[in-house]
C-alpha atoms as a PDB file:
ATOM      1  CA  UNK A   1    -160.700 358.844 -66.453  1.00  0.00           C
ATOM      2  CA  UNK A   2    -159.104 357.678 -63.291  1.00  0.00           C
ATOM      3  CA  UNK A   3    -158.247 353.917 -62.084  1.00  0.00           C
ATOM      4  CA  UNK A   4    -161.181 353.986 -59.826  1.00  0.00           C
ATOM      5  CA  UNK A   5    -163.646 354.557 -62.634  1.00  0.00           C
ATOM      6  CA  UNK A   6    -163.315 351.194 -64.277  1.00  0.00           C
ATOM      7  CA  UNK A   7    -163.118 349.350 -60.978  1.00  0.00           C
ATOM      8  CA  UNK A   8    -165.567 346.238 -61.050  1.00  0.00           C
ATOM      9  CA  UNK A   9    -165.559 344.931 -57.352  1.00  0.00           C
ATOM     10  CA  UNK A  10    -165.809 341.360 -57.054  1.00  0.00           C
ATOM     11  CA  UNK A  11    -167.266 338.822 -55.040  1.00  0.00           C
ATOM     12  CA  UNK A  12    -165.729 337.677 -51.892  1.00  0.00           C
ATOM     13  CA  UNK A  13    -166.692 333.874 -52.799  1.00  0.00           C
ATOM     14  CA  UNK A  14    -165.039 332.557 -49.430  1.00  0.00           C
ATOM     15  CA  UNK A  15    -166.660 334.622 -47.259  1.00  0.00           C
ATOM     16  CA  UNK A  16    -168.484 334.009 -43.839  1.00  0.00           C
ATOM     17  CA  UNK A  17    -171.353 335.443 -45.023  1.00  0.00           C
ATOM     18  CA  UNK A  18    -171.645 333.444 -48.690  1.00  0.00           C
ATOM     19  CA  UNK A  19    -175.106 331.700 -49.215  1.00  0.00           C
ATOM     20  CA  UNK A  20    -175.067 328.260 -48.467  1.00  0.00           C
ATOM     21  CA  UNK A  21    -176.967 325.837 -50.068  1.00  0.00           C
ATOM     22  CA  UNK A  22    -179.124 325.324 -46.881  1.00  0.00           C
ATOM     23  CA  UNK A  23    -180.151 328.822 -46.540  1.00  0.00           C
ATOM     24  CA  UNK A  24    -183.727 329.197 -47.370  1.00  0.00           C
ATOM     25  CA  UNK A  25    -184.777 330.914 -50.434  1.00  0.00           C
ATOM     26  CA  UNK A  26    -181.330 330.307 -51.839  1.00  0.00           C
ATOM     27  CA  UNK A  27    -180.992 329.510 -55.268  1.00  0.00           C
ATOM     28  CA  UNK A  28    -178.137 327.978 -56.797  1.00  0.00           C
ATOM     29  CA  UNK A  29    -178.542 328.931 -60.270  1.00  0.00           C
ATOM     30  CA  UNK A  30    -179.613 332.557 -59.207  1.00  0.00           C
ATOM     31  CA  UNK A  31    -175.847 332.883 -57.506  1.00  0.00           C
ATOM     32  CA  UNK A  32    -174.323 331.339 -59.825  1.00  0.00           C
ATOM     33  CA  UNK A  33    -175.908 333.669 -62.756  1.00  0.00           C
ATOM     34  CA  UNK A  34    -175.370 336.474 -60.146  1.00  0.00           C
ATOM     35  CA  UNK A  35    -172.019 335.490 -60.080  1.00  0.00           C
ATOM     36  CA  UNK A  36    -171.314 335.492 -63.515  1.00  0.00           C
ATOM     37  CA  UNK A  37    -172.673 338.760 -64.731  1.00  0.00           C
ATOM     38  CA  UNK A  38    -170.874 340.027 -62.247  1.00  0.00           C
ATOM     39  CA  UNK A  39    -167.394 338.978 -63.899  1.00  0.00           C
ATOM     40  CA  UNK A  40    -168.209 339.373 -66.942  1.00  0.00           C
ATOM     41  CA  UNK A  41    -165.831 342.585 -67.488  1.00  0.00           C
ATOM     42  CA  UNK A  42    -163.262 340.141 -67.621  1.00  0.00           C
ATOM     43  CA  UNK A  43    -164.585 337.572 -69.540  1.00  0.00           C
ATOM     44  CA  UNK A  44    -162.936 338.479 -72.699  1.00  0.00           C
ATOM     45  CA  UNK A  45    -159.479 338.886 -71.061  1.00  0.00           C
ATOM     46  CA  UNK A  46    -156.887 336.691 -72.813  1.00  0.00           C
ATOM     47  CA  UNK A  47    -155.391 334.377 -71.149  1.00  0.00           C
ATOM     48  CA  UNK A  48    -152.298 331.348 -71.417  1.00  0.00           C
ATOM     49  CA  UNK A  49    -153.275 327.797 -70.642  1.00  0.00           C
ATOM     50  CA  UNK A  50    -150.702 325.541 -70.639  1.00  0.00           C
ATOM     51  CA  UNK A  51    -150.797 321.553 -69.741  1.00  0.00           C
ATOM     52  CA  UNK A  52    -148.419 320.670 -68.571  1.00  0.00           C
ATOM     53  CA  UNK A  53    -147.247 316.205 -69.419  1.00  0.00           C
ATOM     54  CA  UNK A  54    -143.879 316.218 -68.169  1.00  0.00           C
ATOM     55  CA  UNK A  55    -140.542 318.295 -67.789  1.00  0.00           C
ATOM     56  CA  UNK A  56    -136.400 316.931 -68.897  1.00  0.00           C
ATOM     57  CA  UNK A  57    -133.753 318.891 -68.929  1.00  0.00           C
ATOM     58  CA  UNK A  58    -130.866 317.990 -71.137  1.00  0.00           C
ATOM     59  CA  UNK A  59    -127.756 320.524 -72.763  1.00  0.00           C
ATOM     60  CA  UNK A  60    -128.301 322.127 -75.865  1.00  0.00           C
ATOM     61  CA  UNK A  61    -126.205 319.766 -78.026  1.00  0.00           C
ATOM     62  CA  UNK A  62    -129.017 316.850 -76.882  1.00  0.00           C
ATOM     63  CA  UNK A  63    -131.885 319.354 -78.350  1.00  0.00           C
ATOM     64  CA  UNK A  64    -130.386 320.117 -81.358  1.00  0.00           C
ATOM     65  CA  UNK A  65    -129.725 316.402 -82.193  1.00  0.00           C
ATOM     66  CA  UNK A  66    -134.051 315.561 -81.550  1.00  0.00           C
ATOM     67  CA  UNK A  67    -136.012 314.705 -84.372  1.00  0.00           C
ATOM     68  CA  UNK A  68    -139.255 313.306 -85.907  1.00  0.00           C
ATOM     69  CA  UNK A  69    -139.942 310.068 -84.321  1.00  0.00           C
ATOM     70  CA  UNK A  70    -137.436 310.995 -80.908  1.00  0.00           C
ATOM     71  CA  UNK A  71    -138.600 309.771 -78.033  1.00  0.00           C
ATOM     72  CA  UNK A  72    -138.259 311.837 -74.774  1.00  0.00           C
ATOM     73  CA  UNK A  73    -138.178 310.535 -71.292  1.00  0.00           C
ATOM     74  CA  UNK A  74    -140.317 312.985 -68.963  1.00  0.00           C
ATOM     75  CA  UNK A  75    -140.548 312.788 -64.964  1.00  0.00           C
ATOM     76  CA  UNK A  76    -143.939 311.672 -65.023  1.00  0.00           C
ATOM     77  CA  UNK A  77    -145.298 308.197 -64.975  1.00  0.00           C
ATOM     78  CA  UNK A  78    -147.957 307.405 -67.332  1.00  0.00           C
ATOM     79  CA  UNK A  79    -151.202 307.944 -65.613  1.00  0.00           C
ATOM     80  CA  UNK A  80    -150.341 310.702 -62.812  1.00  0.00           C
ATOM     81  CA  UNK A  81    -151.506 314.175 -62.962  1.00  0.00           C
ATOM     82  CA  UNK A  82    -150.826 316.688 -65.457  1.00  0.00           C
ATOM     83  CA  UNK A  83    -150.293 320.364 -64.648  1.00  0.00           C
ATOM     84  CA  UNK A  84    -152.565 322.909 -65.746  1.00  0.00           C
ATOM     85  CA  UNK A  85    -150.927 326.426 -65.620  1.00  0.00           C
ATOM     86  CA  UNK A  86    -152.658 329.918 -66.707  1.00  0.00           C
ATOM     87  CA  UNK A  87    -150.644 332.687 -67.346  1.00  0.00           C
ATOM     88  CA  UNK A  88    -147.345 330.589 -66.027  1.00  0.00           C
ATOM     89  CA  UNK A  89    -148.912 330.089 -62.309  1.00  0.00           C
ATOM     90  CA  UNK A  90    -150.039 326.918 -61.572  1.00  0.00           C
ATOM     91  CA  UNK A  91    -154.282 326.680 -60.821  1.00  0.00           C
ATOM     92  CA  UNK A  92    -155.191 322.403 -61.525  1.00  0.00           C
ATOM     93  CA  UNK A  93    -154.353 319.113 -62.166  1.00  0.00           C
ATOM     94  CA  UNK A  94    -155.801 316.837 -64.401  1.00  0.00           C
ATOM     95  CA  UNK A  95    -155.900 314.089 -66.800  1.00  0.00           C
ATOM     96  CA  UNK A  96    -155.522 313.899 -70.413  1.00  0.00           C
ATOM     97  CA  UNK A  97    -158.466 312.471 -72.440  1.00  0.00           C
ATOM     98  CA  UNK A  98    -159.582 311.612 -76.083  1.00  0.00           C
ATOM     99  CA  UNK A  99    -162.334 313.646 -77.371  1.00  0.00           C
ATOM    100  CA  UNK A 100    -163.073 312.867 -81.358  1.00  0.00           C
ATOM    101  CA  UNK A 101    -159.665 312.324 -82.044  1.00  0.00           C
ATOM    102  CA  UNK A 102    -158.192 315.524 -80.444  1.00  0.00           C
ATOM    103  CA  UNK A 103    -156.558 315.525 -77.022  1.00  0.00           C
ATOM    104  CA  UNK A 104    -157.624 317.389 -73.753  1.00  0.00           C
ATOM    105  CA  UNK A 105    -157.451 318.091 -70.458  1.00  0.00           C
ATOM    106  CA  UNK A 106    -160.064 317.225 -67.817  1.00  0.00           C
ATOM    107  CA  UNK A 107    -159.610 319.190 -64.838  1.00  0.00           C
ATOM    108  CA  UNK A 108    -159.312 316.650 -61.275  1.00  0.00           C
ATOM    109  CA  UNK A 109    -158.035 319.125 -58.831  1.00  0.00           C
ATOM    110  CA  UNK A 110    -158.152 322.828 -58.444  1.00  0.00           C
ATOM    111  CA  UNK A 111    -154.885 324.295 -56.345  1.00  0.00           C
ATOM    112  CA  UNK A 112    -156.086 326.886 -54.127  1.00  0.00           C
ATOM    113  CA  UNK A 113    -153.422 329.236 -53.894  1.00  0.00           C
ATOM    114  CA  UNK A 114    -151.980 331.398 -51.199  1.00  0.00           C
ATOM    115  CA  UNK A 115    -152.408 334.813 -51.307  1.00  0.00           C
ATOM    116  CA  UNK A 116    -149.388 336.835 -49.631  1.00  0.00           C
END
């Protein structure tokens, strides 16, 4: 089996010639399903989501002397954007929220990256 053989091509969603909600006979859940069957060879690709609240840096001998109950200065003010990182590349930014007693992360801004 070569490389080529497993190849899924996907679609170019920032393309000229992408339907636009305008265009007649367009419809928007039609793409989208289109869309989505068409990536679904990859939907059960694992993946590493991190949020990211804050960063410190401090010497070893500081990290070995935390403990229950420490608290830990970050470079974030309370209320500003978290980071949202998959596989270690940054992708969003977003809030943290309270969801039955469980924290999470609502997503506010997608980072488009650049591709070089």
């Amino acid at each position: 089996m070569s490389d080529t053989d497993t190849h899924v091509p996907l679609p170019d969603l920032n393309s000229a010639d992408a339907p636009r909600d305008d265009d007649v006979g367009y419809n928007e859940d039609e793409h989208a399903s289109r869309i989505a069957s068409d990536l679904e060879a990859v939907f059960d690709v694992p993946v590493q989501v991190s949020a990211v609240l804050g960063r410190s840096k401090m010497d070893v001998g500081q990290l070995l002397k935390l403990g229950p109950g420490t608290v830990l200065e970050l470079d974030r003010r309370v209320g500003e954007a978290i980071d949202i990182y998959v596989n270690n590349r940054l992708v969003a930014r977003g809030e943290v929220v309270l969801v039955e007693d469980k924290l999470g992360v609502t997503m506010t801004e997608i980072i488009k990256a650049e591709r070089s």
